[in-house]
Protein backbone atom coordinates (compact mmCIF):
# COMPACT_ATOMS: atom_id res chain seq x y z
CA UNK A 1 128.65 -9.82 -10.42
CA UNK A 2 129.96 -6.19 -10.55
CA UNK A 3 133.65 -6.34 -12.03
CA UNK A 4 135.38 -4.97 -8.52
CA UNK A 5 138.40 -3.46 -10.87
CA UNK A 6 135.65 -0.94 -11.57
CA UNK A 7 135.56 0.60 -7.72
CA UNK A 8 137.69 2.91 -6.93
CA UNK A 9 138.79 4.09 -3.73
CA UNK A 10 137.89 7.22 -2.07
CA UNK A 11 140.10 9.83 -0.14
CA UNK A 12 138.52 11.80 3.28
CA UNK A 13 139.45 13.81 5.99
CA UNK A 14 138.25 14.85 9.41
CA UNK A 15 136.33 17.93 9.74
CA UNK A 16 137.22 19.59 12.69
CA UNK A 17 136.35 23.81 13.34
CA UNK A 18 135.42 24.03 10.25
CA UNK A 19 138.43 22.91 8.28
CA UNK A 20 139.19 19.39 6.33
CA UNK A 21 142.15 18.02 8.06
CA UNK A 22 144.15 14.62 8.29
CA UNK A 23 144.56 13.23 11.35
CA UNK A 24 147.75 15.10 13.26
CA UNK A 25 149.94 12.05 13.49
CA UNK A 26 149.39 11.54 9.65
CA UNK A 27 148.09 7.99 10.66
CA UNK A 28 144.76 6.25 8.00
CA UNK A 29 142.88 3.11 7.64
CA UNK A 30 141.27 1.67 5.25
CA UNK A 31 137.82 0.24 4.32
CA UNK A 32 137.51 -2.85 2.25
CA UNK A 33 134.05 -3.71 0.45
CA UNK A 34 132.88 -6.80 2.26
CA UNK A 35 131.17 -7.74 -1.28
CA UNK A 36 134.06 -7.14 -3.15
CA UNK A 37 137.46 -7.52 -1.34
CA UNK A 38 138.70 -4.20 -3.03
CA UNK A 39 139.28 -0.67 -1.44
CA UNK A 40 136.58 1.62 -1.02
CA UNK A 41 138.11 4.28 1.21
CA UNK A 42 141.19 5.42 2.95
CA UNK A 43 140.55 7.75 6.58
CA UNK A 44 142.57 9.28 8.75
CA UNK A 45 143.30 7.63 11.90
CA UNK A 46 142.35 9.76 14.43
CA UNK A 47 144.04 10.24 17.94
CA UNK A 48 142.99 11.89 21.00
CA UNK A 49 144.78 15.16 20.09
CA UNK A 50 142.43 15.02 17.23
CA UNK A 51 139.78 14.35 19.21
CA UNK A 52 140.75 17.05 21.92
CA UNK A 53 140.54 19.47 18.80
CA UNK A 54 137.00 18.78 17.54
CA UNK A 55 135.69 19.28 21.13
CA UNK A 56 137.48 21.75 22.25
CA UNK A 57 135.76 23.64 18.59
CA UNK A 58 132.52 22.18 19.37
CA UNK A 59 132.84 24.01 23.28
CA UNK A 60 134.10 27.38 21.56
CA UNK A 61 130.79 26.90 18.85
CA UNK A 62 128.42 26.49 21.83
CA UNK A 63 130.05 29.02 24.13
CA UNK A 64 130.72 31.38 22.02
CA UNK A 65 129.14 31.34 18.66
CA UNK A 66 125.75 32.38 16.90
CA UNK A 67 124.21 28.67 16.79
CA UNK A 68 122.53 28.46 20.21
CA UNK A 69 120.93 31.52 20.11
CA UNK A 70 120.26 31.70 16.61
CA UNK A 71 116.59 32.61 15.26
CA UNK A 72 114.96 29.04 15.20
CA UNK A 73 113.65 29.56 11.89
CA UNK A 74 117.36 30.01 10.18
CA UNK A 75 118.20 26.98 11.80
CA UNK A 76 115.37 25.54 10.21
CA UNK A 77 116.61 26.72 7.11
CA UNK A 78 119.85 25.18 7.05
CA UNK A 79 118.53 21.79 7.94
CA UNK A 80 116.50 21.98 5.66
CA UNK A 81 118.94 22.65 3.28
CA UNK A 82 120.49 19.37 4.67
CA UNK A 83 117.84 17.73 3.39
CA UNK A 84 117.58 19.11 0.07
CA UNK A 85 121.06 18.32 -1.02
CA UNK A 86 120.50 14.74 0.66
CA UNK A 87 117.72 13.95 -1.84
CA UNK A 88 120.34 15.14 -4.50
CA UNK A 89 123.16 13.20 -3.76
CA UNK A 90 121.23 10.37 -2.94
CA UNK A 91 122.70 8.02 -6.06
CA UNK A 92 126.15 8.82 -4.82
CA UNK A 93 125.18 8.54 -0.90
CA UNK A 94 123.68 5.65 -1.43
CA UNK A 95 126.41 3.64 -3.86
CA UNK A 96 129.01 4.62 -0.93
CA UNK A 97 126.70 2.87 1.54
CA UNK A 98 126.11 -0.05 -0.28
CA UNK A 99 130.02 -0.58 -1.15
CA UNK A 100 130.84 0.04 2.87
CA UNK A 101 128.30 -1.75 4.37
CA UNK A 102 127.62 -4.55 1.89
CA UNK A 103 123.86 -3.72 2.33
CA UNK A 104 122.10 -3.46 -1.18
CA UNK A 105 121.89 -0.63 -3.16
CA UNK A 106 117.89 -0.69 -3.62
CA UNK A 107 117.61 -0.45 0.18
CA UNK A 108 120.41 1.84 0.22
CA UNK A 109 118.44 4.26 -1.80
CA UNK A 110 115.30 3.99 0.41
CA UNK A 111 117.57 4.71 4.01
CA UNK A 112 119.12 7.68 1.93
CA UNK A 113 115.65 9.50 1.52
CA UNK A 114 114.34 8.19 4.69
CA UNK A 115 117.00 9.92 6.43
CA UNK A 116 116.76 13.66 4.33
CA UNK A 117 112.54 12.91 6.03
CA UNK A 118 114.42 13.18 9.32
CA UNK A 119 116.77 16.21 8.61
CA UNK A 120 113.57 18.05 7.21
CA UNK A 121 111.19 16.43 10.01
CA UNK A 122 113.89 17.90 12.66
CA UNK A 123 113.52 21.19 11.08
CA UNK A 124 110.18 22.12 11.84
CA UNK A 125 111.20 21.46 16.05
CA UNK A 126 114.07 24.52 15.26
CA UNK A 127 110.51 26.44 15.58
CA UNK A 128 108.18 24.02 17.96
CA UNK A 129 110.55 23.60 21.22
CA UNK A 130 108.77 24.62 23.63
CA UNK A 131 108.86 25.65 27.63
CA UNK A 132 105.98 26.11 29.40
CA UNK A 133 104.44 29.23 32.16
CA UNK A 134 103.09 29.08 35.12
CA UNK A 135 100.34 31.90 36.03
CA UNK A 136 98.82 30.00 38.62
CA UNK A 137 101.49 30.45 41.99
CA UNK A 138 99.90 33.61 43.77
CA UNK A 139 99.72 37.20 42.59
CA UNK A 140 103.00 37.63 43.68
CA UNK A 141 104.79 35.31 41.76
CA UNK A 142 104.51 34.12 38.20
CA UNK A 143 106.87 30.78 36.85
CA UNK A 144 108.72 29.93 33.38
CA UNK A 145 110.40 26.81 32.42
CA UNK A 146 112.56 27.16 29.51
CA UNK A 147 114.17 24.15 27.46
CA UNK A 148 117.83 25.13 26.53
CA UNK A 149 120.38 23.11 24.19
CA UNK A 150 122.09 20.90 26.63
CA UNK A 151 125.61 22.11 25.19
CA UNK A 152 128.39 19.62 23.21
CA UNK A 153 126.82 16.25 22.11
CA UNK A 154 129.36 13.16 21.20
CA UNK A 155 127.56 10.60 19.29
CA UNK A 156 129.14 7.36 18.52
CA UNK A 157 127.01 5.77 15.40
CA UNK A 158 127.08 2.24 14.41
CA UNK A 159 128.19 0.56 11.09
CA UNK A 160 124.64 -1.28 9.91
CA UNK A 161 123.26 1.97 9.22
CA UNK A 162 125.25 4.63 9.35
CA UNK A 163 123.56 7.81 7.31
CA UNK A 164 120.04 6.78 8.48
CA UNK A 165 121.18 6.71 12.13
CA UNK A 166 123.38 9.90 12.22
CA UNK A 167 120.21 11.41 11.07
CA UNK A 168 118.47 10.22 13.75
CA UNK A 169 120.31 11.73 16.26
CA UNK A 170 122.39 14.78 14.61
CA UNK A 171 119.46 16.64 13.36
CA UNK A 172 117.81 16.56 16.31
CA UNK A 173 120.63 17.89 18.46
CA UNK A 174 121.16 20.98 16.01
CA UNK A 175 117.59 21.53 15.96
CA UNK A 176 117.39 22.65 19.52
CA UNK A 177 120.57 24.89 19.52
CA UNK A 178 123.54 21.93 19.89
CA UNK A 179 127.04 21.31 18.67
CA UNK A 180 128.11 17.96 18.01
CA UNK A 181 131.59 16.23 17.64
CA UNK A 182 130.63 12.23 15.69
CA UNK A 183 132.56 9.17 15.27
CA UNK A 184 131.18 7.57 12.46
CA UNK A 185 131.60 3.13 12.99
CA UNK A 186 134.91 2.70 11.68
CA UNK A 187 134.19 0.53 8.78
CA UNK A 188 131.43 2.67 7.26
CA UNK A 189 132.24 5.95 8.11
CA UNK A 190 131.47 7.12 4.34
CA UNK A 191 128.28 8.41 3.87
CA UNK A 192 128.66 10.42 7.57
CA UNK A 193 131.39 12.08 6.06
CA UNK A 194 129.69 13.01 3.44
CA UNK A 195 126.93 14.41 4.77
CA UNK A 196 129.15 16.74 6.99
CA UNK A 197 130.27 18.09 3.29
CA UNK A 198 126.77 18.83 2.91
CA UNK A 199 126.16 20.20 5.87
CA UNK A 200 129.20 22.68 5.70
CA UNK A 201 127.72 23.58 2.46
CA UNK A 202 124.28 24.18 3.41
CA UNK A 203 125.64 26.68 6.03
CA UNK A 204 126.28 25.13 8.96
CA UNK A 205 128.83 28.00 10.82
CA UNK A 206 132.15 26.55 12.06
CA UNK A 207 132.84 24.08 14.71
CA UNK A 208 129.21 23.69 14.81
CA UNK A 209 129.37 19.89 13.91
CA UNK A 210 133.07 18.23 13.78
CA UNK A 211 133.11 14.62 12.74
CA UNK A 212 136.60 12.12 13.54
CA UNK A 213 137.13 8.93 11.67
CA UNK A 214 138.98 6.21 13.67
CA UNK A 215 139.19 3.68 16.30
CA UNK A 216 136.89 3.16 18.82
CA UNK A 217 139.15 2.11 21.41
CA UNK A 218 141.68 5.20 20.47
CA UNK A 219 138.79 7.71 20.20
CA UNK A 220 135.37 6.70 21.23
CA UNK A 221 135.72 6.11 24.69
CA UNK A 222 137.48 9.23 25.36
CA UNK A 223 135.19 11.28 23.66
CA UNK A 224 132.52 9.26 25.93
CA UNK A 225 134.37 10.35 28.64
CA UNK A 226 135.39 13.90 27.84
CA UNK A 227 134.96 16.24 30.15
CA UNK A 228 133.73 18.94 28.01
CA UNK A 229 131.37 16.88 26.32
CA UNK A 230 128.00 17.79 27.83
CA UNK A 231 126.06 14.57 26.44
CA UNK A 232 126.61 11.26 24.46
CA UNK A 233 124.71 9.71 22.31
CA UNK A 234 125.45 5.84 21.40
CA UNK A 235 123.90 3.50 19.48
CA UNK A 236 125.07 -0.10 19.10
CA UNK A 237 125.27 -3.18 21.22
CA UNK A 238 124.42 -3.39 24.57
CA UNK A 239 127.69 -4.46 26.34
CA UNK A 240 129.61 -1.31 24.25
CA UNK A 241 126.45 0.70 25.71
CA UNK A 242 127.79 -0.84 29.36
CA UNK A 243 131.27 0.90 28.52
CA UNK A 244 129.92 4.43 27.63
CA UNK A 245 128.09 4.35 30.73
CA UNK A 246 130.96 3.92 32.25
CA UNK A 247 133.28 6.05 30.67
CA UNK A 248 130.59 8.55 30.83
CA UNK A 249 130.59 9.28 34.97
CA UNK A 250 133.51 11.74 34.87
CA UNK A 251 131.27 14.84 34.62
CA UNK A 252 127.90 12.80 34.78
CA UNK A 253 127.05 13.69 31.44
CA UNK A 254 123.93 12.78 30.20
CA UNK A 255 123.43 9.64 28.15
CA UNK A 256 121.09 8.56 25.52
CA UNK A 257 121.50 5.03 24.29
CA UNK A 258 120.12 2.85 21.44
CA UNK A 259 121.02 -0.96 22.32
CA UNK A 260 120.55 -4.02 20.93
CA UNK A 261 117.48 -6.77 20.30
CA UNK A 262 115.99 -9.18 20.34
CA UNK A 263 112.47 -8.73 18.12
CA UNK A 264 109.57 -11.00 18.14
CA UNK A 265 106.75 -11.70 15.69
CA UNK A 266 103.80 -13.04 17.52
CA UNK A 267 101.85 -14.46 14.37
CA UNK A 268 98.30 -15.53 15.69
CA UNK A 269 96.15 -18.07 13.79
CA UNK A 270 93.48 -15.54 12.86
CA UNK A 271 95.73 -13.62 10.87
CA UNK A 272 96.31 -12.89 7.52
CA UNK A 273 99.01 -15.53 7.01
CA UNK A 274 100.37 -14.01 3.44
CA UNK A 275 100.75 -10.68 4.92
CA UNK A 276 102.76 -12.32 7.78
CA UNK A 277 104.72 -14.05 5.88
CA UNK A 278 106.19 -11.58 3.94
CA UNK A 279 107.07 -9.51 7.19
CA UNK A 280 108.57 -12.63 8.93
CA UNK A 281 110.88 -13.02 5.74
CA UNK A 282 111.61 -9.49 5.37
CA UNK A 283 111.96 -8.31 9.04
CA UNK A 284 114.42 -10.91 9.27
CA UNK A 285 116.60 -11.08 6.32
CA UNK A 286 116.31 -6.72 5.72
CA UNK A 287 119.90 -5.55 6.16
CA UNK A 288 121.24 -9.18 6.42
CA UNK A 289 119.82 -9.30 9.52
CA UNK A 290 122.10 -6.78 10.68
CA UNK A 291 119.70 -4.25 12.66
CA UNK A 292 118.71 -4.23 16.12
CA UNK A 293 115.19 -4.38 15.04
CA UNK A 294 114.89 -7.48 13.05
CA UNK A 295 112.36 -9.58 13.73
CA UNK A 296 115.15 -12.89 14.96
CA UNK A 297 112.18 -14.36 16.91
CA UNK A 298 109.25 -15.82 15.17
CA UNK A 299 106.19 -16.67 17.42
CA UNK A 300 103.43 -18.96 15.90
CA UNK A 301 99.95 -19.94 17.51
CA UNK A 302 101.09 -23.92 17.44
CA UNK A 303 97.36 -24.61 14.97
CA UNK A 304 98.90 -23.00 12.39
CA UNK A 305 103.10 -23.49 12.74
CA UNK A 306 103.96 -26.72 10.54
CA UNK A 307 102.50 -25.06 7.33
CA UNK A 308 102.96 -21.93 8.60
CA UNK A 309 106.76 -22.48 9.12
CA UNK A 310 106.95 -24.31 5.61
CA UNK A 311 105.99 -21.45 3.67
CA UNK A 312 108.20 -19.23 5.74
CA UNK A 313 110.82 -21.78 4.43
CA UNK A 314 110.39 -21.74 0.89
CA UNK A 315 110.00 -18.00 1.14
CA UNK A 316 113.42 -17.69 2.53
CA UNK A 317 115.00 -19.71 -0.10
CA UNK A 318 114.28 -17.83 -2.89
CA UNK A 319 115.60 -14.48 -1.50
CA UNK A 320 118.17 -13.44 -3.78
CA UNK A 321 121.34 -13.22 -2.13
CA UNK A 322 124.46 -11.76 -3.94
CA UNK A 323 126.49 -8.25 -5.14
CA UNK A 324 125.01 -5.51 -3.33
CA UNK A 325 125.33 -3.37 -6.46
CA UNK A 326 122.96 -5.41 -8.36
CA UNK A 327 119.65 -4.11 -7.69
CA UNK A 328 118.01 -7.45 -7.84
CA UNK A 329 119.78 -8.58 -4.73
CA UNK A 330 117.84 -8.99 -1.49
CA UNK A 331 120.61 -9.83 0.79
CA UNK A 332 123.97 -8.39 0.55
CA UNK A 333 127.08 -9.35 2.31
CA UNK A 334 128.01 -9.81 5.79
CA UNK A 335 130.23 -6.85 7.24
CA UNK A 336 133.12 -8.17 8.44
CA UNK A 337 134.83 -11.22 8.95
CA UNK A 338 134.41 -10.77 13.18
CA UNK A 339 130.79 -10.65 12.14
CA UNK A 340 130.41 -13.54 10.03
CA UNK A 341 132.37 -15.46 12.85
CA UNK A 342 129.70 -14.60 15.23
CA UNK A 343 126.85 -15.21 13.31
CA UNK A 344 128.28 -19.08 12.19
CA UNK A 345 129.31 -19.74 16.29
CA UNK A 346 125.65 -18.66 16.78
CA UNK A 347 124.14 -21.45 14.65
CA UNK A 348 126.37 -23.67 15.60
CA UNK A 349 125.17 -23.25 19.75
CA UNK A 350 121.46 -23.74 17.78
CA UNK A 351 122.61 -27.20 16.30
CA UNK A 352 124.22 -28.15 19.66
CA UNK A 353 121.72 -27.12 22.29
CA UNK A 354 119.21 -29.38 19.56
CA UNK A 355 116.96 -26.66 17.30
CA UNK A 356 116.38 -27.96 14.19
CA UNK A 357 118.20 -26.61 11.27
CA UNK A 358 115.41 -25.88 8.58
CA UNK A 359 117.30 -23.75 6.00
CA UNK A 360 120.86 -22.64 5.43
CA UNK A 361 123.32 -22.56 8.41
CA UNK A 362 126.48 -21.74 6.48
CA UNK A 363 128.52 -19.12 4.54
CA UNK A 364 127.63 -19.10 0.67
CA UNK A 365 130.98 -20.37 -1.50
CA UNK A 366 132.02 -17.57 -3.50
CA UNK A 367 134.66 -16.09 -5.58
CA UNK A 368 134.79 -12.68 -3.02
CA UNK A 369 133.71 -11.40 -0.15
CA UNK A 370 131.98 -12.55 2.84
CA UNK A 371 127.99 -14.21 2.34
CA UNK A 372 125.96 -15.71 4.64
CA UNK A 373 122.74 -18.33 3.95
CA UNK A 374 119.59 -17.40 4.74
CA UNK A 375 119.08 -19.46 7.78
CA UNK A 376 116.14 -21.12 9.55
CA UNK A 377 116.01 -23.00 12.83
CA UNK A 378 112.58 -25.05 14.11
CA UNK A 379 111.89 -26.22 17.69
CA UNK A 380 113.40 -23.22 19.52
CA UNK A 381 113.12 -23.01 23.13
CA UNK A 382 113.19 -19.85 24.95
CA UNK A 383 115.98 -20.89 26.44
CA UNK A 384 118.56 -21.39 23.97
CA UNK A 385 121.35 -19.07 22.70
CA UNK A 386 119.49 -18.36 19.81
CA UNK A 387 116.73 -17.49 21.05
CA UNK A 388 118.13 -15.41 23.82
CA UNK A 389 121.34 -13.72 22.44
CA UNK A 390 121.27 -10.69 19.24
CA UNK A 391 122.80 -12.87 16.34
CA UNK A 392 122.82 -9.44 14.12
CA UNK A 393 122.77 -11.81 11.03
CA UNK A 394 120.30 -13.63 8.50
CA UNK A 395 118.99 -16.32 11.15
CA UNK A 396 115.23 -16.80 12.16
CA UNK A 397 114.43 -19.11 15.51
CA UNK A 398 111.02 -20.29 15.60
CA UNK A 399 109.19 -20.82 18.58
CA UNK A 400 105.48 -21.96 19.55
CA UNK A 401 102.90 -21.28 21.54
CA UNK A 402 99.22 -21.92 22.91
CA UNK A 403 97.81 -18.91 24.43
CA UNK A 404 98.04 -15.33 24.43
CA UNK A 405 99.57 -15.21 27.76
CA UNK A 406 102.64 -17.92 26.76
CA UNK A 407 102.95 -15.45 23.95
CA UNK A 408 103.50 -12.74 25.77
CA UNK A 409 105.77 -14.75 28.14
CA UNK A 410 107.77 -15.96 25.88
CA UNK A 411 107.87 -12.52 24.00
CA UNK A 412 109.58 -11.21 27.39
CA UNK A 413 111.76 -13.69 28.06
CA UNK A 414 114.82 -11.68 26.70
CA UNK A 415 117.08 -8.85 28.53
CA UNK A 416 116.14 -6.81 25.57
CA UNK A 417 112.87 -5.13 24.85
CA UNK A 418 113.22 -3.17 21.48
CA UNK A 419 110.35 -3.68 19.47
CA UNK A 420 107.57 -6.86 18.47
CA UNK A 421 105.42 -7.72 15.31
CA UNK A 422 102.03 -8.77 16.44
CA UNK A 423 99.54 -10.19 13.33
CA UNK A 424 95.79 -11.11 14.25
CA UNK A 425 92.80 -9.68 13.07
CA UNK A 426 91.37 -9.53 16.54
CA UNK A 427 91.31 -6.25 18.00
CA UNK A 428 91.24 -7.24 21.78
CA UNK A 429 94.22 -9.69 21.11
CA UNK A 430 96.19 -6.60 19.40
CA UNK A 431 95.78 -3.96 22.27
CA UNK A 432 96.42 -6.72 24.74
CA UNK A 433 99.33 -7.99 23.67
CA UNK A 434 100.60 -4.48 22.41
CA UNK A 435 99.78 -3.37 26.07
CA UNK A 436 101.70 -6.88 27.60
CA UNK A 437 105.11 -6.48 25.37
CA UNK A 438 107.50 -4.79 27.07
CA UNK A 439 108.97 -3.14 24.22
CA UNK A 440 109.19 0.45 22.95
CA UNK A 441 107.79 -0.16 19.34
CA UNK A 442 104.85 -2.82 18.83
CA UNK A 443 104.19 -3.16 15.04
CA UNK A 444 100.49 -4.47 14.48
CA UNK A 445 99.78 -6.11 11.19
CA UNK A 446 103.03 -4.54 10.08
CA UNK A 447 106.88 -4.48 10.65
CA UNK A 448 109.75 -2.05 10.14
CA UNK A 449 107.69 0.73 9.49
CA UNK A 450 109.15 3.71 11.02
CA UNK A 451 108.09 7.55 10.21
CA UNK A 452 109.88 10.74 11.50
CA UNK A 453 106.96 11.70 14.12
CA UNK A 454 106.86 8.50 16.14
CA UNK A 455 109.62 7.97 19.16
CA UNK A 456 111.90 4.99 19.16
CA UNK A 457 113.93 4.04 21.81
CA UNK A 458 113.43 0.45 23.65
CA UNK A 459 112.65 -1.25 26.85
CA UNK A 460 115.26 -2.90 29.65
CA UNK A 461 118.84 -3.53 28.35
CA UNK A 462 117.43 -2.34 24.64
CA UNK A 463 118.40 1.25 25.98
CA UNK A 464 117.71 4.56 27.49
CA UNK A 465 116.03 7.76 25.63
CA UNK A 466 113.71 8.25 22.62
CA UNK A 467 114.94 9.56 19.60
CA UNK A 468 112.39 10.59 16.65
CA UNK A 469 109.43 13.02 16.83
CA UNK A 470 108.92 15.76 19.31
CA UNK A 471 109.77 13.81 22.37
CA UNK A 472 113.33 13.44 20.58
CA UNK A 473 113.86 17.00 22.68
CA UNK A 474 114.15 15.99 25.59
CA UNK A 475 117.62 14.26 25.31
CA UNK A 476 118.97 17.49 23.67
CA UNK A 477 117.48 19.95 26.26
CA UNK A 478 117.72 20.96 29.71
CA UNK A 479 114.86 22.27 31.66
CA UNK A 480 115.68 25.54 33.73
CA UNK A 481 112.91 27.02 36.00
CA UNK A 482 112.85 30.80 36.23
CA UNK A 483 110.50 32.21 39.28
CA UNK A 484 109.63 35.98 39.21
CA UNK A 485 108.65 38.06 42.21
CA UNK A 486 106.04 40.38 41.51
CA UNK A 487 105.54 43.44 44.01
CA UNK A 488 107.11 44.34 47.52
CA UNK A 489 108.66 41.44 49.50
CA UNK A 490 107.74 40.38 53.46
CA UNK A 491 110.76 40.03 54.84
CA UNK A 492 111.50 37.12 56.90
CA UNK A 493 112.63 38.10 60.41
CA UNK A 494 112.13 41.96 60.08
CA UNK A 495 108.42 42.42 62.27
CA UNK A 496 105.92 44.47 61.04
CA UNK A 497 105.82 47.75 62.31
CA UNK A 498 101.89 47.35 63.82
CA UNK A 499 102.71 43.78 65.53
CA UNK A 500 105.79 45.26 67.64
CA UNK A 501 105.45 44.07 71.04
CA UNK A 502 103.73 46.06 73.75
């Protein structure tokens, strides 16, 4: 166990036009390690006057200043900057992460790089966003469709991953010409400070990107509803999602949002059972289970599920659980103490509605901070809490089935439609069932792989939008169609001089 007397806390401010401020009533907060009980981080508390200032030098950045209309390829440069001093403060970025978040450090490390990828992906678009001409109207008319930055972008970012997921949306924005005003998750708003000190450094001019620490009551619905704010992008649960929407219709901004899950693995009995297994384990237990992608549901062929679901058992007990710090740990600690409550009223509706407890079930006795058992529950049916609802903890529901198509039923049976594991060796049941899913990802013979080119977004009440790869555009952009007249025009009512009548 790391000796928490060791962690010290850490002083920010807001970053608004440019300049490091505290908030203007003077109010803070702090963040306590949920591993260690100890402070990690004092904020300021920002209001909407604070907020009113970061947009209103966001709007003045857009409407005024060099970073819209900038050459693409210096844009490209300073992202790409971004991502260089990413990769170099990745020890630091990623310690920070692990003490907020109470993820481990080892992944840590791995969402740190995976999100410089992003920033240095999202670079090459500063010079690939593209329009489109249209020589094909008449020789008297010729047609160009531009795509233009849509203007100010709030994003509200979640607390499970909070540098990887800024990255997937900030990037992005400032690729195609955007300013941005963020509200980092209030309990992990660290490492998204941070990278706006990186950012700054790399070159990023003033008021370009403005980032508020705080409440998301006090500040993240307003900024949702804003009136200058041109866009929002949101990721977290779905009934929060339900609220931007909402708060968005002032101005009918537009909205991109990244909801929550409910994941299946459909594991067929032709498949190759070790790999499975080790993707069942870890696409439920990565992050504590706290990611809208993990993989909650498990699906077995009924041949195979007694010994199928055994291993998956003994698997689970011997993940190492424990101090995020120590990079032999597996499974860190649960977030907060709202979270943990959810998670243990979760398995407790399992137990009621009659699932069969397998493994775990409980918080883990220890000295500090908040630890939840890897948990496993047998004889799911699809239409119990837990195999309905987003736990966003270490739980796995197992359910069976006969056939392909009561797979793919039961794979659909949720409001959500994020993303599915599907394991066979059979190459009709793989496009069928990756065809049948209603879900915006479909992993086959994998899980949780996810590379900068390839769009994410999900399905139903999983969200709206793509972000990642080229398509990632289209949230940032507006499409404005220019049509040139080429030549004398015919007017409308004037008659020609040889048809006057007679």
């Amino acid at each position: 166990m790391i000796v928490s007397s060791a962690i010290a806390a850490r002083e920010y401010q807001n970053l608004i036009d440019g300049a490091w401020v505290d908030a203007a009533d003077g109010g803070t907060f702090e963040r306590f390690s949920p591993a260690h009980d100890v402070v990690v981080g004092r904020y300021p508390s920002a209001g909407v006057a604070d907020l009113d200032r970061a947009v209103a030098a966001a709007r003045r950045a857009f409407d005024e200043g060099p970073w819209p209309t900038m050459p693409g390829v210096e844009r490209a440069r300073v992202l790409g900057r971004v991502a260089d001093a990413i990769r170099a403060e990745a020890e630091d970025l990623a310690y920070v992460e692990a003490l907020e978040s109470g993820k481990p450090v080892s992944q840590a490390r791995d969402e740190v790089l995976s999100s410089a990828d992003l920033w240095e992906y999202a670079a090459t678009l500063c010079r690939h966003t593209y329009g489109d001409t249209y020589n094909t109207l008449g020789p008297s008319m010729f047609g160009m469709v531009l795509r233009e930055p849509v203007g100010v972008v709030g994003m509200i970012t979640p607390w499970n991953f909070p540098l990887l997921i800024i990255s997937q949306k900030l990037p992005f924005a400032l690729a195609v010409g955007c300013t941005a005003v963020v509200k980092p998750a209030e309990i992990t708003p660290g490492t998204t400070v941070r990278l706006a000190q990186l950012a700054q450094d790399a070159g990023l001019p003033e008021g370009v990107l403005n980032v508020v620490t705080g409440s998301g009551r006090v500040i993240g619905t307003p900024l949702a509803a804003h009136p200058d704010v041109d866009m929002l992008s949101f990721t977290g649960s779905t009934d929060v999602g339900r609220r931007v929407i909402e708060a968005s219709k002032g101005n009918l901004k537009k909205v991109e949002l990244e909801l929550g899950g409910k994941n299946p693995q459909v594991v067929f009995a032709d498949a190759d059972l070790d790999a499975a297994l080790d993707a069942v384990v870890y696409g439920v237990y990565f992050n504590m289970g706290e990611c809208c992608n993990s993989g909650s549901r498990l699906l077995v062929e009924r041949t195979i599920a007694d010994e199928f679901v055994e291993r998956v058992v003994e698997r689970a007990r011997s993940v190492p659980v424990g101090d995020p710090l120590d990079p032999a740990t597996k499974v860190g600690a649960i977030a907060t103490d709202e979270q943990l409550g959810k998670i243990t009223e979760l398995v407790a509706s399992g137990s009621a509605e009659g699932a069969d407890l397998l493994l775990g079930g409980s918080r883990l006795e220890t000295d500090r901070g908040r630890f939840m058992a890897p948990t496993v529950f047998g004889g799911v049916r699809p239409t119990m809490r837990i195999a309905r609802e987003e736990i966003f903890g270490p739980v796995l529901s197992v359910l069976t089935f006969d056939t392909r198509d009561e797979a793919v039923r039961i794979a659909n049976s949720t409001a959500f439609g994020l993303s599915a594991g599907v394991w066979t060796r059979d190459l009709d049941t793989a496009i069928g069932m990756s065809r049948a899913i209603r879900a915006g990802t479909i992993w086959v013979n994998t899980f949780l792989d996810g590379y900068p080119e390839l769009p994410f977004g999900g399905y139903k009440e999983s969200g709206i939008g793509r972000e990642f790869g080229r398509f990632s555009v289209d949230a940032f952009t507006e499409l404005k169609t220019i049509q040139m007249h080429l030549g004398p025009r015919t007017s409308w009512w004037m008659p020609r001089p040889d048809s006057a009548t007679r």
